[in-house]
Protein backbone atom coordinates (compact mmCIF):
# COMPACT_ATOMS: atom_id res chain seq x y z
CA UNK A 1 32.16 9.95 -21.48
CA UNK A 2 31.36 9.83 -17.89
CA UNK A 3 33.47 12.74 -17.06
CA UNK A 4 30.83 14.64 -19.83
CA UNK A 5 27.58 13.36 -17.89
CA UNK A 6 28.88 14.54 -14.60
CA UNK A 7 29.41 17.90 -16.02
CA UNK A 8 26.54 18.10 -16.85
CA UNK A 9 24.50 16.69 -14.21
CA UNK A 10 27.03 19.44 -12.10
CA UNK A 11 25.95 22.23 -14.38
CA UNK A 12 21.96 21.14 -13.95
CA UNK A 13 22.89 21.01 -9.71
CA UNK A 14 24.40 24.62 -10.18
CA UNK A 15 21.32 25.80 -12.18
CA UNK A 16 18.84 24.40 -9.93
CA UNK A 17 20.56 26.11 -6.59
CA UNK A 18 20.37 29.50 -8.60
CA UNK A 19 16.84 28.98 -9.20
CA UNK A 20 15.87 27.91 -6.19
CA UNK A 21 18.15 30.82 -4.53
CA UNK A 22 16.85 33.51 -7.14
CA UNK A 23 13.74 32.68 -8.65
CA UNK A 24 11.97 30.75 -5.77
CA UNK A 25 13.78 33.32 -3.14
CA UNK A 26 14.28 30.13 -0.79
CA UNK A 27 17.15 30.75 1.79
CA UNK A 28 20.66 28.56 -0.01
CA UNK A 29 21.02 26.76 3.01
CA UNK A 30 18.00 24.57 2.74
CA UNK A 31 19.97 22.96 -0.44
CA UNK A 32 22.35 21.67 2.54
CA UNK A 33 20.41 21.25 5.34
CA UNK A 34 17.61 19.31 3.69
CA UNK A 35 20.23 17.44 1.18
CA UNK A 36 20.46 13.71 2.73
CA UNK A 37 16.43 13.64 2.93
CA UNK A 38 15.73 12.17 -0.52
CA UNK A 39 18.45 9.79 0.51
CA UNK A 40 15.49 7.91 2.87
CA UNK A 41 14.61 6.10 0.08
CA UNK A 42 17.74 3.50 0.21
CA UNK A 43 16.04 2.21 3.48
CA UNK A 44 14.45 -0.68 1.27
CA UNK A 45 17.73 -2.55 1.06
CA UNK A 46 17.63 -3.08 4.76
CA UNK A 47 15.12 -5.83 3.34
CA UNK A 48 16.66 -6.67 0.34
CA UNK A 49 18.38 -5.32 -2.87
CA UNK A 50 15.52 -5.81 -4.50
CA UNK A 51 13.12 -3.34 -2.69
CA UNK A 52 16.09 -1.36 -2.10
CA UNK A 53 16.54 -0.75 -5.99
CA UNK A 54 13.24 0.02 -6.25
CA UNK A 55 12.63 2.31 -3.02
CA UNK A 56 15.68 4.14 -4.13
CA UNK A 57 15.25 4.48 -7.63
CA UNK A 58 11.41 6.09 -6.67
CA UNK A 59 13.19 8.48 -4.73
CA UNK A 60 15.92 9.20 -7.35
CA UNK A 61 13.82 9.36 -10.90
CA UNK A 62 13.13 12.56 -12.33
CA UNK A 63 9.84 11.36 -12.32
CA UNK A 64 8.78 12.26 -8.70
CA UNK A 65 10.17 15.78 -8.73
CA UNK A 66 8.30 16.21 -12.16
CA UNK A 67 5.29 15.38 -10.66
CA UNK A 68 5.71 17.79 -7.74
CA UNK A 69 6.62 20.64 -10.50
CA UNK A 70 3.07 19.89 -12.81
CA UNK A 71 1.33 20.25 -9.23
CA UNK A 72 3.31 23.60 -8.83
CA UNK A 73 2.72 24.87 -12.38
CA UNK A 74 -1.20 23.96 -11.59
CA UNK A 75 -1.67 25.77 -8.21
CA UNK A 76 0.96 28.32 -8.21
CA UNK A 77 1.86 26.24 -4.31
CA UNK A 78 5.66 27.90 -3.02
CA UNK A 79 5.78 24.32 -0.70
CA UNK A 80 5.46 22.10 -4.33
CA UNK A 81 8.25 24.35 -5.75
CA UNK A 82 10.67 24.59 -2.70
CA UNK A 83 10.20 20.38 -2.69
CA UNK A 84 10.44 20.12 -6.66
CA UNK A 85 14.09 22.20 -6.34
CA UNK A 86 15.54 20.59 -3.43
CA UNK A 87 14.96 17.21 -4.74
CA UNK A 88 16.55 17.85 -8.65
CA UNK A 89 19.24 19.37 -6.42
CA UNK A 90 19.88 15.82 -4.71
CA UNK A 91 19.09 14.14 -7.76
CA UNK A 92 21.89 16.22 -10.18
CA UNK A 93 24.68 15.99 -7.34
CA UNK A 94 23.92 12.21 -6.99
CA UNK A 95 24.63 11.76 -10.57
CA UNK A 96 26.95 14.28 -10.75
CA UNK A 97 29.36 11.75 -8.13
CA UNK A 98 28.38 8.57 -10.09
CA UNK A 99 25.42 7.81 -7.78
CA UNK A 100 22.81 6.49 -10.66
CA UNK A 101 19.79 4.65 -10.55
CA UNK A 102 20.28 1.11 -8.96
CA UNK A 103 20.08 -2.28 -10.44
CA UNK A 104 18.76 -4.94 -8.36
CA UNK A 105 21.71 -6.72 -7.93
CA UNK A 106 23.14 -4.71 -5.15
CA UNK A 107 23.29 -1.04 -3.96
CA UNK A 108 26.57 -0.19 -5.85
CA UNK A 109 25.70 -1.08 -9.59
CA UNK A 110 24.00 1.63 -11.09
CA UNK A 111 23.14 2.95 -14.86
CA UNK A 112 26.11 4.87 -14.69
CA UNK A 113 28.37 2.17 -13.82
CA UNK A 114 30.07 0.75 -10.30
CA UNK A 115 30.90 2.72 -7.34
CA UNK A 116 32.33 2.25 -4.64
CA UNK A 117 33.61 -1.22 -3.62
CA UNK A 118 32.32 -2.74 -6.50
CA UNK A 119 33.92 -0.05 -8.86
CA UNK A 120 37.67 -1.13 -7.43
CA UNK A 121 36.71 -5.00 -8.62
């Protein structure tokens, strides 16, 4: 089953750097320079896994990146699309390695299961 979701979280990834690369006409290497940005959001759990879980999980919902893509669709604004793109990029290759939304009872339990240390337990 997991082997499924990461295929297609992969497939999403490779869809999104096509669009962003064809469609948008944004340069590819913005998908890798930019990548690890979204990834500020884990600096909650330097206060505990509690805000952690939650300052990650804001920046890794579908939710945020769906609300940058309404504001696109509304004003047409290259900035909200380019933004909207690079984060379902860093979104669909998080999931696509097993990195899923976090529980609060530590950084490596997530909705897809363990990774990491807690995944050799």
């Amino acid at each position: 089953m997991k082997t499924i979701i990461s295929v297609e979280y992969l497939f999403a990834a490779v869809l999104t750097a096509l669009f962003f690369v064809v469609i948008g006409g944004f340069e590819w290497y913005w998908l890798l320079l930019l990548f690890l940005a979204f990834d500020i959001s884990a600096v909650g759990y330097l206060i505990s896994n509690t805000i952690g879980a939650f300052t990650y999980n804001l920046g890794h919902s579908l939710i945020g990146p769906g609300v940058v893509a309404t504001y696109f669709v509304m004003t047409s604004n290259e900035t909200a699309l380019f933004i909207t793109l690079l984060w379902l990029f860093h979104i669909f290759v998080d999931r696509t390695l097993g990195f899923g939304l976090k529980h609060t009872t530590g950084f490596h339990h997530t909705h897809l299961g363990k990774i990491s240390k807690a995944r050799k337990k």
